[in-house]
Protein backbone atom coordinates (compact mmCIF):
# COMPACT_ATOMS: atom_id res chain seq x y z
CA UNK A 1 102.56 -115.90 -71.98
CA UNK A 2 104.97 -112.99 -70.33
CA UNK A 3 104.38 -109.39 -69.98
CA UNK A 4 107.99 -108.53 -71.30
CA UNK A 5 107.18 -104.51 -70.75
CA UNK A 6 109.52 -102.59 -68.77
CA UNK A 7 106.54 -102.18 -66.17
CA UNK A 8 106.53 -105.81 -66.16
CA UNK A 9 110.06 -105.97 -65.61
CA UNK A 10 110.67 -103.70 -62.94
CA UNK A 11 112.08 -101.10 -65.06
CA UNK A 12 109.20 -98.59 -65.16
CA UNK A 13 110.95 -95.14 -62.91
CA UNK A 14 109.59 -95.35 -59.43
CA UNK A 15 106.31 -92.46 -59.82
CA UNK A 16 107.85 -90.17 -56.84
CA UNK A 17 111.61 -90.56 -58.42
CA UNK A 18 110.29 -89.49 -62.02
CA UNK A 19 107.93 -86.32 -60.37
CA UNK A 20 111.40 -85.34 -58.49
CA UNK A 21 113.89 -85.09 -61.36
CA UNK A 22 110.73 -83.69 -63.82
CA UNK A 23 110.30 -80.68 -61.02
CA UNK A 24 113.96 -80.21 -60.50
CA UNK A 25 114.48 -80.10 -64.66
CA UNK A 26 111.62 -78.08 -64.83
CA UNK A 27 113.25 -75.68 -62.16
CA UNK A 28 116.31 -75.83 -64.06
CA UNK A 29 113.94 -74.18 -67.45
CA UNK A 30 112.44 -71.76 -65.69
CA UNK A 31 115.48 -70.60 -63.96
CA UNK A 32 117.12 -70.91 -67.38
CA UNK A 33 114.63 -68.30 -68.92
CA UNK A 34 113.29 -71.57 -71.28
CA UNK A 35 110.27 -71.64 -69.41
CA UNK A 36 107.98 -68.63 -68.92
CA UNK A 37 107.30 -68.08 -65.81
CA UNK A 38 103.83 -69.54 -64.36
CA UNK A 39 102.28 -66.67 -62.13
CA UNK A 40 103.55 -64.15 -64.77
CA UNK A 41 103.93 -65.38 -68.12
CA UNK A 42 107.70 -64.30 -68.60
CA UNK A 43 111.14 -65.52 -68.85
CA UNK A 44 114.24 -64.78 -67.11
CA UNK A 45 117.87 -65.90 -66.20
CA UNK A 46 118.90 -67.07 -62.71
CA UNK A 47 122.11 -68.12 -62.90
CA UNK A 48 122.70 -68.48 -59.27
CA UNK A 49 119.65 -70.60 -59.11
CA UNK A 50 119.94 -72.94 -62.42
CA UNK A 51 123.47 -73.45 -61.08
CA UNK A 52 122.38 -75.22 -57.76
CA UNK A 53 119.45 -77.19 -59.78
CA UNK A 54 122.22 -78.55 -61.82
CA UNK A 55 124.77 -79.05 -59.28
CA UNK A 56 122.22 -81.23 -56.92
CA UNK A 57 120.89 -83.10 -60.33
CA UNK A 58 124.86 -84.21 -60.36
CA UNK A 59 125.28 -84.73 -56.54
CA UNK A 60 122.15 -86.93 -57.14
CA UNK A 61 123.55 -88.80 -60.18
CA UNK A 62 126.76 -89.19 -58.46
CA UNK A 63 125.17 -90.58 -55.37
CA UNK A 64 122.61 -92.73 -57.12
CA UNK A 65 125.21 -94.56 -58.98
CA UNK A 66 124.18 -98.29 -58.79
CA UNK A 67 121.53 -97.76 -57.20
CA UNK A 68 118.52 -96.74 -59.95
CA UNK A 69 116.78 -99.33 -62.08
CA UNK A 70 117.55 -98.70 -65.91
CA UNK A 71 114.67 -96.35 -66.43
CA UNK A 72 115.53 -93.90 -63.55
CA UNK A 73 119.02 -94.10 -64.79
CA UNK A 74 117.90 -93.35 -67.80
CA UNK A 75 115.73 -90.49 -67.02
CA UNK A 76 118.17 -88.32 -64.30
CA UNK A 77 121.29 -88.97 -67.04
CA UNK A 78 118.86 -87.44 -69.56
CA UNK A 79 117.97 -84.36 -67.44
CA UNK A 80 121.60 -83.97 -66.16
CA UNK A 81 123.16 -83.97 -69.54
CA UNK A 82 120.49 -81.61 -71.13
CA UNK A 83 120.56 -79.10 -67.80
CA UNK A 84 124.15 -78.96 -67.89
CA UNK A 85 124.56 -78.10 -71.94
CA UNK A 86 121.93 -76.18 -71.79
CA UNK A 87 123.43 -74.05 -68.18
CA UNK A 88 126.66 -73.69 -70.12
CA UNK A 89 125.41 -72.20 -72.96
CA UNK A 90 123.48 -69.87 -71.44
CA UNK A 91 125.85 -69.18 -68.24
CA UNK A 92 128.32 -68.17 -70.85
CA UNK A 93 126.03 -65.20 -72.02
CA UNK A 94 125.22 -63.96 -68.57
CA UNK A 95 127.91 -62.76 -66.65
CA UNK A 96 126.78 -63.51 -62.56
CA UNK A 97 128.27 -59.51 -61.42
CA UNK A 98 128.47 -61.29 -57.97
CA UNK A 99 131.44 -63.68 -58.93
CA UNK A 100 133.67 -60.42 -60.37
């Protein structure tokens, strides 16, 4: 009898891949004020800094393409497409007074 579970299968997201994008979407929360902030308890917006969380999520999707097992595929589409939604909504509150 076969193990038929994704683990099995080679599917499970390679540990250090899945700690990587889970930091770097985490990052993206904090940054995004949806996360308070560890040492202090609070939230705020970074715009400047969600903005280059999301923009190396993409370079990394872009550059990964064909080369991630379902799973990890999986997992960075899933934390590109809800970083980027979620950096447009809130990006489009919070005018960056650097780019006037």
């Amino acid at each position: 009898m076969s193990d038929s579970t994704p683990e099995a299968e080679g599917e499970a997201p390679d540990p250090r891949f899945a700690a990587f994008v889970y930091f770097q979407a985490q990052n993206g929360g904090l940054f995004l004020g949806k996360i308070p902030n560890p040492a202090t308890g609070e939230t705020s917006v970074n715009i400047r800094a969600a903005k280059s969380v999301v923009e190396s999520l993409e370079m990394l999707f872009d550059k990964t393409n064909g080369n991630l097992n379902p799973a990890e595929q999986k997992l960075l589409t899933l934390a590109v497409e809800n970083l980027r939604k979620l950096f447009d909504e809130i990006s489009a509150s919070h005018a960056d007074p650097t780019e006037a």
